[in-house]
N, C-alpha and C. Protein backbone atom coordinates (compact mmCIF):
# COMPACT_ATOMS: atom_id res chain seq x y z
N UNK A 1 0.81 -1.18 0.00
CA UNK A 1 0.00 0.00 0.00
C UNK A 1 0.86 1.25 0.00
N UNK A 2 0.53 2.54 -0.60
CA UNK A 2 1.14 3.02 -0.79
C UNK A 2 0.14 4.62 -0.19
N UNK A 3 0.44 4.34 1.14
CA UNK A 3 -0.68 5.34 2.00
C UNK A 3 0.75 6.76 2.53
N UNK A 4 0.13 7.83 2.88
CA UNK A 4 1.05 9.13 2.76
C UNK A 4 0.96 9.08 4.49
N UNK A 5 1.74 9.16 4.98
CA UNK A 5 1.82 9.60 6.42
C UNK A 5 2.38 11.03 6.85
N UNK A 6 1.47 11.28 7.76
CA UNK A 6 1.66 12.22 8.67
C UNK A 6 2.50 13.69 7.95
N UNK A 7 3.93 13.23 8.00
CA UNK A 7 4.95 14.20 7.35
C UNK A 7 4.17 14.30 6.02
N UNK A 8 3.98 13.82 5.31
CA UNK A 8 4.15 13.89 4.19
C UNK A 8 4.93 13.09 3.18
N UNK A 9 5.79 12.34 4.15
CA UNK A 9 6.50 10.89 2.63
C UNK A 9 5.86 9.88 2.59
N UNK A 10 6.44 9.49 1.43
CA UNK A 10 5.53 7.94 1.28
C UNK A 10 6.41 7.18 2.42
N UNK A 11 5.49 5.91 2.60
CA UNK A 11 6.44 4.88 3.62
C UNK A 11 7.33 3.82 2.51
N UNK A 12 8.92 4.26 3.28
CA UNK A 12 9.96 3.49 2.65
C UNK A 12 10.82 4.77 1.78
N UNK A 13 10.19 6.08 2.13
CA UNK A 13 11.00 7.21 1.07
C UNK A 13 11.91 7.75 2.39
N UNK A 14 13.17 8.25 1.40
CA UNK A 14 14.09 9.13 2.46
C UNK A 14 14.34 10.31 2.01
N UNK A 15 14.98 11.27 2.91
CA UNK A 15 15.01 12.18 2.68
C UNK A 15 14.22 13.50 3.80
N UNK A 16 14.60 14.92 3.51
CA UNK A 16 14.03 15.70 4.03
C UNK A 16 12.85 15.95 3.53
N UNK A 17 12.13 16.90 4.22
CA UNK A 17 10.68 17.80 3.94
C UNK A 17 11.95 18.97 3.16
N UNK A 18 10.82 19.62 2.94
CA UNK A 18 11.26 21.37 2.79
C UNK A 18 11.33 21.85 4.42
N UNK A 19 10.01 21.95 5.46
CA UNK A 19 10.24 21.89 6.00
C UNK A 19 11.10 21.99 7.06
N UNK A 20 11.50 20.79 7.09
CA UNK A 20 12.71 20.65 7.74
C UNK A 20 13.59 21.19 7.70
N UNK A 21 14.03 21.16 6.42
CA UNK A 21 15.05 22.02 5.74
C UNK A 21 14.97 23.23 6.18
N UNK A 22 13.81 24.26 6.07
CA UNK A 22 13.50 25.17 6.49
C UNK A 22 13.90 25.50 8.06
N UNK A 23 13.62 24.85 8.80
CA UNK A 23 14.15 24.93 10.29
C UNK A 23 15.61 24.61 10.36
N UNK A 24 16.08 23.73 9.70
CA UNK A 24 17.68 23.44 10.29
C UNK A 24 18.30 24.74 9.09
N UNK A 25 17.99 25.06 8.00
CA UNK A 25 18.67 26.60 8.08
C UNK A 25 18.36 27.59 8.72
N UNK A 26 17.37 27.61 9.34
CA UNK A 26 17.20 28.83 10.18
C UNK A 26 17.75 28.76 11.79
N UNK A 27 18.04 27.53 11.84
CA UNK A 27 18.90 27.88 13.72
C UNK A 27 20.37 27.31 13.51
N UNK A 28 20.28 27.46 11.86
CA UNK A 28 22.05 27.43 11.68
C UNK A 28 22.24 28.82 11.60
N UNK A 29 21.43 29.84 11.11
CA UNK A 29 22.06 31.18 10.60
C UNK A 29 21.77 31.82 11.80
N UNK A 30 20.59 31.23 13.08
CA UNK A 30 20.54 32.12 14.19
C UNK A 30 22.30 31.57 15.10
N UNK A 31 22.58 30.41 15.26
CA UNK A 31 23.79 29.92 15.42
C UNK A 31 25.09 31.13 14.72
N UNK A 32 25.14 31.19 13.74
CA UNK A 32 25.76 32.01 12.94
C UNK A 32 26.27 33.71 13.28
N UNK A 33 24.52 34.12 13.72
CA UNK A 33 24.06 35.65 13.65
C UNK A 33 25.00 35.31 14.97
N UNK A 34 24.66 35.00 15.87
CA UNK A 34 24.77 34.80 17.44
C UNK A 34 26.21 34.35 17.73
N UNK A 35 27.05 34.11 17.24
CA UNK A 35 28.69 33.94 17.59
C UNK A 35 29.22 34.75 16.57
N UNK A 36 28.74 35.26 15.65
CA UNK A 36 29.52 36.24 14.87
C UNK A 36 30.25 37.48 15.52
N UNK A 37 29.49 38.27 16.59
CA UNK A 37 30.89 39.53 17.01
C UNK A 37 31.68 38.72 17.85
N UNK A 38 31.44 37.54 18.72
CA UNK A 38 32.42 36.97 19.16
C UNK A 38 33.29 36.75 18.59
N UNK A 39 33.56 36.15 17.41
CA UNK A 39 34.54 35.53 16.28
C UNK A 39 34.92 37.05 16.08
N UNK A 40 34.60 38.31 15.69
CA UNK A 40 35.29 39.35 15.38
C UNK A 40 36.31 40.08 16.22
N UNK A 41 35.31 39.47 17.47
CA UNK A 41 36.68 40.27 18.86
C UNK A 41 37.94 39.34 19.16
N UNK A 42 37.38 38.15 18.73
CA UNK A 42 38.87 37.47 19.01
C UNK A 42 39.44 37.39 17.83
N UNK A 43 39.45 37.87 16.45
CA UNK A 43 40.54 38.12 15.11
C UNK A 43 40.42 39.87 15.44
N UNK A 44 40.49 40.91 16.18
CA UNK A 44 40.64 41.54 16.31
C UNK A 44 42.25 41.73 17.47
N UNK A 45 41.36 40.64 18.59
CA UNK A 45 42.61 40.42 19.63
C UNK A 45 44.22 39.71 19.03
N UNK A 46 43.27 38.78 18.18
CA UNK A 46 44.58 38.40 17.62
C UNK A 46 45.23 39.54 16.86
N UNK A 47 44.96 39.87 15.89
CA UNK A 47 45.42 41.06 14.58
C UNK A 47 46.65 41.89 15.89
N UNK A 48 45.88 42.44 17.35
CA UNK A 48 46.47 43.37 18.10
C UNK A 48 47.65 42.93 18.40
N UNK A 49 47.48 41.92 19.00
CA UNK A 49 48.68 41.31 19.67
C UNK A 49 50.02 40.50 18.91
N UNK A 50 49.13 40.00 17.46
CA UNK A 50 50.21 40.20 16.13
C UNK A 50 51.34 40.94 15.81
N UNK A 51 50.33 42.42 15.93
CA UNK A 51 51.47 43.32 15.37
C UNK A 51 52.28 44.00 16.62
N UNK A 52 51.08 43.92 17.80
CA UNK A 52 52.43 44.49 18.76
C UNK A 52 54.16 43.18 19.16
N UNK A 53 53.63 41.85 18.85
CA UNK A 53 54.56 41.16 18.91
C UNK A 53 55.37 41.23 17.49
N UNK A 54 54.98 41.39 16.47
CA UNK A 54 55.98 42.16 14.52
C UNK A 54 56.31 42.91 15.38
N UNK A 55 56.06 44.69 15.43
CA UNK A 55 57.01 45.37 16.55
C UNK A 55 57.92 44.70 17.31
N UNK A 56 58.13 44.17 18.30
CA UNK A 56 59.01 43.76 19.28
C UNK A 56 59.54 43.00 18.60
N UNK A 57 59.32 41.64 17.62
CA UNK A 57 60.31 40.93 17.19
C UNK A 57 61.44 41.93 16.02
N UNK A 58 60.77 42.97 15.84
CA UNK A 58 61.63 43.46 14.69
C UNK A 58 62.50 44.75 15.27
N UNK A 59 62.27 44.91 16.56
CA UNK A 59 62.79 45.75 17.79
C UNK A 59 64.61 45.15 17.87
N UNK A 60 63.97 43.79 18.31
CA UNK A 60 65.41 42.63 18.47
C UNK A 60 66.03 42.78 17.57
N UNK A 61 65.17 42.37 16.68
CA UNK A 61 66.18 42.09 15.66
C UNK A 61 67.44 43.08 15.24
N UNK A 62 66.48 44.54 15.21
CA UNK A 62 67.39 45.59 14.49
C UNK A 62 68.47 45.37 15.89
N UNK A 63 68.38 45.45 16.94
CA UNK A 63 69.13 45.13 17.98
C UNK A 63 70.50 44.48 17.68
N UNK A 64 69.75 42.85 17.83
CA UNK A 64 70.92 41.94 17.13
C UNK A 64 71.62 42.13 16.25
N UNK A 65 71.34 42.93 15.16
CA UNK A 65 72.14 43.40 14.04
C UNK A 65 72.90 44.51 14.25
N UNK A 66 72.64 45.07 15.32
CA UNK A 66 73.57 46.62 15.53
C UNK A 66 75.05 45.62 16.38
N UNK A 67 74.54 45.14 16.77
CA UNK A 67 75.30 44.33 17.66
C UNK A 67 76.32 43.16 16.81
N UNK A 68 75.72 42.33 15.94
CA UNK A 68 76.05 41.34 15.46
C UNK A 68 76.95 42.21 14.35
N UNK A 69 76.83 43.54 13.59
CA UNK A 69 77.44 43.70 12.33
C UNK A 69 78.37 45.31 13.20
N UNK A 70 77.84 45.55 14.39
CA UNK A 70 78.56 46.71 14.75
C UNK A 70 78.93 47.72 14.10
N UNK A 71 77.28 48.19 13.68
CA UNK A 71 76.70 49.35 13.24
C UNK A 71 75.59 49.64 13.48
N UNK A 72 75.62 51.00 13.92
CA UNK A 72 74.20 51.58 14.47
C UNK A 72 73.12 51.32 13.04
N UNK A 73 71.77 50.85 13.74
CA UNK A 73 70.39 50.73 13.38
C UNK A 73 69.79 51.87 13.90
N UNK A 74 68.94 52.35 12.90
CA UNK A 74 67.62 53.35 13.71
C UNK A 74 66.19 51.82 13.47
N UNK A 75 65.37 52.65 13.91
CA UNK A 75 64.17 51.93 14.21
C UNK A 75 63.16 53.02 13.73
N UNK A 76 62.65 53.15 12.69
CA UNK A 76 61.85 54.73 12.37
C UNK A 76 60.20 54.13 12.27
N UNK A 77 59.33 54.79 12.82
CA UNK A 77 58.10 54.73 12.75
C UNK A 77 56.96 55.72 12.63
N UNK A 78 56.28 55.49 12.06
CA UNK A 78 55.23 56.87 11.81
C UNK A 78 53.86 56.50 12.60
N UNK A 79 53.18 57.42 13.25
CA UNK A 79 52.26 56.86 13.97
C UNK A 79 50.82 57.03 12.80
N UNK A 80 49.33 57.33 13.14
CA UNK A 80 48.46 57.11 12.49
C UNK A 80 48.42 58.87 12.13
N UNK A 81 48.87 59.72 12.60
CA UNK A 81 48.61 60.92 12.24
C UNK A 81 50.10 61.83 10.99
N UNK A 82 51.25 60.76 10.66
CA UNK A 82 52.14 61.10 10.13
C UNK A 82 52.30 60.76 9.06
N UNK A 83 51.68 61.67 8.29
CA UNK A 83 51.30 61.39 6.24
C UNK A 83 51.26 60.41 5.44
N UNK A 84 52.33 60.40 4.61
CA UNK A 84 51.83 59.31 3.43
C UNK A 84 52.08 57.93 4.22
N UNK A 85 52.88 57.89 4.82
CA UNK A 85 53.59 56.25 5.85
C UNK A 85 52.57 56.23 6.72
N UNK A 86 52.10 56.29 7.32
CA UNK A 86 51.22 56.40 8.42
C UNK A 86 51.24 54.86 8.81
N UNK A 87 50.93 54.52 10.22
CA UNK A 87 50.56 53.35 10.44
C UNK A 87 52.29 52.13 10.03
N UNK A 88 53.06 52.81 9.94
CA UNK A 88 54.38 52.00 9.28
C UNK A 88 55.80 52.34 9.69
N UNK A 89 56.75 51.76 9.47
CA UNK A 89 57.85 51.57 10.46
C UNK A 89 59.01 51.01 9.30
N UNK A 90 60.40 51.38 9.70
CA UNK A 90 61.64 51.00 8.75
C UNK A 90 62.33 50.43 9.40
N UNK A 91 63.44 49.43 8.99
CA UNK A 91 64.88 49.36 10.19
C UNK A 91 65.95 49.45 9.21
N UNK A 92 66.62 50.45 9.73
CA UNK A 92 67.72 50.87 8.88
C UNK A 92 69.53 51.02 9.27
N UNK A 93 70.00 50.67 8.84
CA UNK A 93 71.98 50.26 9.10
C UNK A 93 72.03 51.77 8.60
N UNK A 94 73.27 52.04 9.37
CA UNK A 94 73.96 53.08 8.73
C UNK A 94 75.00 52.75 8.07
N UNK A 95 76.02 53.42 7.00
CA UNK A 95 76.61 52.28 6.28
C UNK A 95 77.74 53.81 6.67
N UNK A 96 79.17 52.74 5.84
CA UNK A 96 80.16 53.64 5.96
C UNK A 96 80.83 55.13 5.78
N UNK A 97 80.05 55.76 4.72
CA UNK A 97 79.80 57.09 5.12
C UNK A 97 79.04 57.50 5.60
N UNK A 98 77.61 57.16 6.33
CA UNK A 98 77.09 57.75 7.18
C UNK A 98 75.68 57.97 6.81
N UNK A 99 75.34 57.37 5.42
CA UNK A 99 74.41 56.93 4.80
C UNK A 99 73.26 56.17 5.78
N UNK A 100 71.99 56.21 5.58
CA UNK A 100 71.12 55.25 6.22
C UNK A 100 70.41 54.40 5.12
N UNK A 101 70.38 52.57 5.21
CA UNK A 101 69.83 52.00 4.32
C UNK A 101 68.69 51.59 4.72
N UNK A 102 67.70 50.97 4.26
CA UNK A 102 66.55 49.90 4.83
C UNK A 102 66.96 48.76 4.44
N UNK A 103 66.79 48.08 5.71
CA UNK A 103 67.30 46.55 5.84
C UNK A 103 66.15 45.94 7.08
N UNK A 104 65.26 45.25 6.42
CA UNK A 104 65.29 44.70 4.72
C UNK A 104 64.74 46.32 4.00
N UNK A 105 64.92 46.03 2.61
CA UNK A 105 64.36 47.50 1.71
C UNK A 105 63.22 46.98 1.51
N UNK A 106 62.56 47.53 2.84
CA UNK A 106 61.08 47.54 2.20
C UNK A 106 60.47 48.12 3.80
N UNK A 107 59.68 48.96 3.26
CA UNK A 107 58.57 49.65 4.75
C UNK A 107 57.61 48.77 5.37
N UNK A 108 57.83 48.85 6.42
CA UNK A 108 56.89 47.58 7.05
C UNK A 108 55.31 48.29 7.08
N UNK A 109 54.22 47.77 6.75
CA UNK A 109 53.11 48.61 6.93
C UNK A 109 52.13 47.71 8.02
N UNK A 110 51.19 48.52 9.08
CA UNK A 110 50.32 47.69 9.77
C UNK A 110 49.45 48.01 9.10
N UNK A 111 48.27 47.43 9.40
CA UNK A 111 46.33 47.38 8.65
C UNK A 111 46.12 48.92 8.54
N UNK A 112 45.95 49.54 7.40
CA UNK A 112 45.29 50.76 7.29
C UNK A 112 43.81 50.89 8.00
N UNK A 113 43.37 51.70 8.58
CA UNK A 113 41.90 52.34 8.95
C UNK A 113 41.34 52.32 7.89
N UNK A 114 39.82 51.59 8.38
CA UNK A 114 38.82 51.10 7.06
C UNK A 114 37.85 50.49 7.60
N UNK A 115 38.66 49.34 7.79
CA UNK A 115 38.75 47.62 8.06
C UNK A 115 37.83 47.45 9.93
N UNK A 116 37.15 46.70 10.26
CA UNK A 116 36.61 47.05 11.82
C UNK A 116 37.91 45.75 12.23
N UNK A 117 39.23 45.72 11.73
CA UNK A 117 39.90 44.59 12.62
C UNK A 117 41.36 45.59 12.54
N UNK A 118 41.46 47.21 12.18
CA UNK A 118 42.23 47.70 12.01
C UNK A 118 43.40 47.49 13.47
N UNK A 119 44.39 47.79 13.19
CA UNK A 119 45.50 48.18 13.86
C UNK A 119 46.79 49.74 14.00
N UNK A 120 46.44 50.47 14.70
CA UNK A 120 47.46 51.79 14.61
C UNK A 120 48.73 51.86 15.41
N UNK A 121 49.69 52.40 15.09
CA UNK A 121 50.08 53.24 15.86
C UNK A 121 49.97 54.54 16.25
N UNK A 122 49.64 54.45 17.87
CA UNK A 122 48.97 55.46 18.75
C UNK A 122 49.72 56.63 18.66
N UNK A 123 49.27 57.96 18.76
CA UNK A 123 49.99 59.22 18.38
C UNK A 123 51.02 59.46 20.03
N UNK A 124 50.59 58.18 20.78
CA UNK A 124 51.22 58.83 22.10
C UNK A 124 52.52 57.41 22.18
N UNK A 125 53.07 57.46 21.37
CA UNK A 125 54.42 56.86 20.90
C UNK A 125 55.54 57.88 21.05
N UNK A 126 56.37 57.23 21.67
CA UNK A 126 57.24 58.17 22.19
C UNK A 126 58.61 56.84 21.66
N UNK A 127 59.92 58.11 20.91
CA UNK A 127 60.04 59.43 20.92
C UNK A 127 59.43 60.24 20.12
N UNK A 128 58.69 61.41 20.45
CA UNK A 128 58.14 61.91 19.59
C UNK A 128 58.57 62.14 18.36
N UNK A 129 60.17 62.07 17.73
CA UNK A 129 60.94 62.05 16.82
C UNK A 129 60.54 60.66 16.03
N UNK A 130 59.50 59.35 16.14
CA UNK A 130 59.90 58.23 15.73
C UNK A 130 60.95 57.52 15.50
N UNK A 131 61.91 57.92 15.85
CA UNK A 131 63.04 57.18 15.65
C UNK A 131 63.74 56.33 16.97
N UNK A 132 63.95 55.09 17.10
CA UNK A 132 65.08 54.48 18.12
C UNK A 132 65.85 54.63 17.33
N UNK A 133 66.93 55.14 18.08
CA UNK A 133 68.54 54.84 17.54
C UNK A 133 69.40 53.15 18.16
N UNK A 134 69.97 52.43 17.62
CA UNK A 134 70.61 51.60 18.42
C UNK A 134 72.09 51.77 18.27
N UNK A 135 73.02 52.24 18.84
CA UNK A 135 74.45 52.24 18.80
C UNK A 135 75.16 50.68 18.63
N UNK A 136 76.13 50.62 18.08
CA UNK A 136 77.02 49.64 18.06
C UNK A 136 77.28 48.71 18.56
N UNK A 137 76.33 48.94 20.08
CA UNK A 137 76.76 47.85 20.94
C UNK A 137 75.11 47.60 21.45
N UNK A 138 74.20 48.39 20.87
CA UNK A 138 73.18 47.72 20.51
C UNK A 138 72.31 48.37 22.12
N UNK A 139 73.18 49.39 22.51
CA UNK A 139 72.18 50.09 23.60
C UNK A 139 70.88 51.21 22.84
N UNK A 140 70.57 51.62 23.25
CA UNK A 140 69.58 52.84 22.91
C UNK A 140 69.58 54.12 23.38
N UNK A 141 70.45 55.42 23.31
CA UNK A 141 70.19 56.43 23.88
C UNK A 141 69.05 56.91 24.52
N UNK A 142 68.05 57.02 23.46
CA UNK A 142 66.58 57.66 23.93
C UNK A 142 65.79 55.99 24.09
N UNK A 143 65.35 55.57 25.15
CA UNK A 143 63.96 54.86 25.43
C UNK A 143 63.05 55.10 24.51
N UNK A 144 62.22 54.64 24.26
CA UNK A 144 60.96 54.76 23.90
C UNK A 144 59.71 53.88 23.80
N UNK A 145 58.25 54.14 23.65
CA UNK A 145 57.24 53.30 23.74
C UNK A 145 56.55 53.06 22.23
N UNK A 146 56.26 52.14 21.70
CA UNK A 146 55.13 52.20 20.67
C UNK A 146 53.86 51.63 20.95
N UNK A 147 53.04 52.60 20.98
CA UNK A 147 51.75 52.18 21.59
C UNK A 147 50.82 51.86 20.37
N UNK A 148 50.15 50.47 20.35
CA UNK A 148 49.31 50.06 19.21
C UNK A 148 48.09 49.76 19.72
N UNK A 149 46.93 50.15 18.50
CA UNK A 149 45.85 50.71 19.38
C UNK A 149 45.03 49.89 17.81
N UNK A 150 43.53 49.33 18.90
CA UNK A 150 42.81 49.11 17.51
C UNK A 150 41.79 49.51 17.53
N UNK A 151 40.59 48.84 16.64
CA UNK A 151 39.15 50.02 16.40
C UNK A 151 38.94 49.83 17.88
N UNK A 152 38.74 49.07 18.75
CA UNK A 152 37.86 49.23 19.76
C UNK A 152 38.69 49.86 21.12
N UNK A 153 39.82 50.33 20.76
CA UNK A 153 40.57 51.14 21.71
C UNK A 153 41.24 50.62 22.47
N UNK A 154 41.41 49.18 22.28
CA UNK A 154 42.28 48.44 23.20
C UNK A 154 43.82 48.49 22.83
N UNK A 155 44.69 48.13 23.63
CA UNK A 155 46.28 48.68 23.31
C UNK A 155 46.96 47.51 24.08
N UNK A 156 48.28 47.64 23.10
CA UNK A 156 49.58 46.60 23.72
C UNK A 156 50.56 47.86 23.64
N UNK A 157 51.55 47.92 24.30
CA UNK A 157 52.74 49.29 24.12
C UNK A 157 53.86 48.06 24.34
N UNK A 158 55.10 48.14 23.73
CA UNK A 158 56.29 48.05 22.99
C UNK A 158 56.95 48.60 23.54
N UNK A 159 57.56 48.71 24.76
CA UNK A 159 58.62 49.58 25.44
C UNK A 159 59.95 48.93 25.41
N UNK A 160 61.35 49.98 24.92
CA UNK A 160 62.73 49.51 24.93
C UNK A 160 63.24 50.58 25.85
N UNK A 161 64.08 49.77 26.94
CA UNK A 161 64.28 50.50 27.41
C UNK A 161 65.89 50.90 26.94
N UNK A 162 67.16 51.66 28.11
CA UNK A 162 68.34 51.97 27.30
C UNK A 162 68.94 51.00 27.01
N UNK A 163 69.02 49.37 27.58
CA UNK A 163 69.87 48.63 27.54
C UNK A 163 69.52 47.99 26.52
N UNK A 164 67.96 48.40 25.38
CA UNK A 164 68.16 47.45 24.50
C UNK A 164 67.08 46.37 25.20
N UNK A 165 66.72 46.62 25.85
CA UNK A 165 65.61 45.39 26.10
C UNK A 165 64.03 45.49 26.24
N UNK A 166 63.46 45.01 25.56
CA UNK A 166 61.89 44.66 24.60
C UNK A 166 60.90 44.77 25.60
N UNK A 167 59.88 45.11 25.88
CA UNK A 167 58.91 44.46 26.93
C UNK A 167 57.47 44.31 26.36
N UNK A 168 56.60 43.96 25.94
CA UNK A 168 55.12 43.66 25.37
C UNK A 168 54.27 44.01 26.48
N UNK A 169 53.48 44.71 26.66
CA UNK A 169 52.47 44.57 27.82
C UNK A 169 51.13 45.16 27.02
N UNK A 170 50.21 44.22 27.24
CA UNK A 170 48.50 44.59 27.02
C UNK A 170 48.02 45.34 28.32
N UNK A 171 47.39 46.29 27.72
CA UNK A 171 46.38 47.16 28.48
C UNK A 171 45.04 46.89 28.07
């Protein structure tokens, strides 16, 4: 016999309704709607703590190299309010006449403002000059902080102090 039950299939058929279908997409996309800014604040946290750790690893590095080739490195950075670079940072050797190169040759850039997972550097980066210097032996005259800041105002700061040494701290 070939009688229709209840749902609507024949007996011995498989498969969904529409139906059904209808409900399991709709408390997948409420599933969806409903962990979505979660998922944004934590690729936001990440993105932050990314670039404040790029900063610090590339802090060392120019470090190690002032040290390792025994020649002063600067460390140059532009914060979000300093023109065409904005948001971006160099590390540069000084070479034997007194020349400054980029090493590597190329400007490091963080996430331009746009984006809701952006990343800056904060205008309250100190030295106000952007520049660390590292001497020869890989100390730092002037200290300084780079404070990185994202859309939702949260911050990691990048502090070196004179001896050349890194510190990461989230606020």
């Amino acid at each position: 016999m070939n009688r229709m039950i209840e749902t609507g299939k024949k007996r011995g058929q498989k498969g969904f309704t529409i139906p059904e279908l209808l409900i399991t997409v709709l408390v997948t996309l409420i599933i969806i709607a409903a962990t979505t800014p979660l998922l944004l604040g934590t690729i936001q946290d990440y993105r932050l703590r990314g670039a404040a750790w790029q900063v610090a690893g590339d802090l060392r590095l120019a470090r190690q190299k002032s040290v390792s080739s025994g020649r002063p490195y600067r460390f140059s950075f532009n914060n979000n309010s300093a023109g065409s670079n904005q948001n971006s940072y160099i590390v540069e050797r000084q070479e034997a006449g007194g020349n400054w190169t980029m090493d590597p040759a190329q400007r490091i850039y963080l996430q331009q403002p746009g984006s809701p997972t952006y990343v800056m550097i904060g205008t309250t980066s100190t030295p106000g000059s952007g520049i660390l210097n590292f001497s020869a032996n890989g100390a730092v005259p002037t200290a300084g902080t780079i404070t990185l800041i994202d859309g939702r105002g949260k911050r990691y700061e990048v502090a070196i102090n004179s001896v050349g040494r890194v510190n990461v701290t989230k606020f």
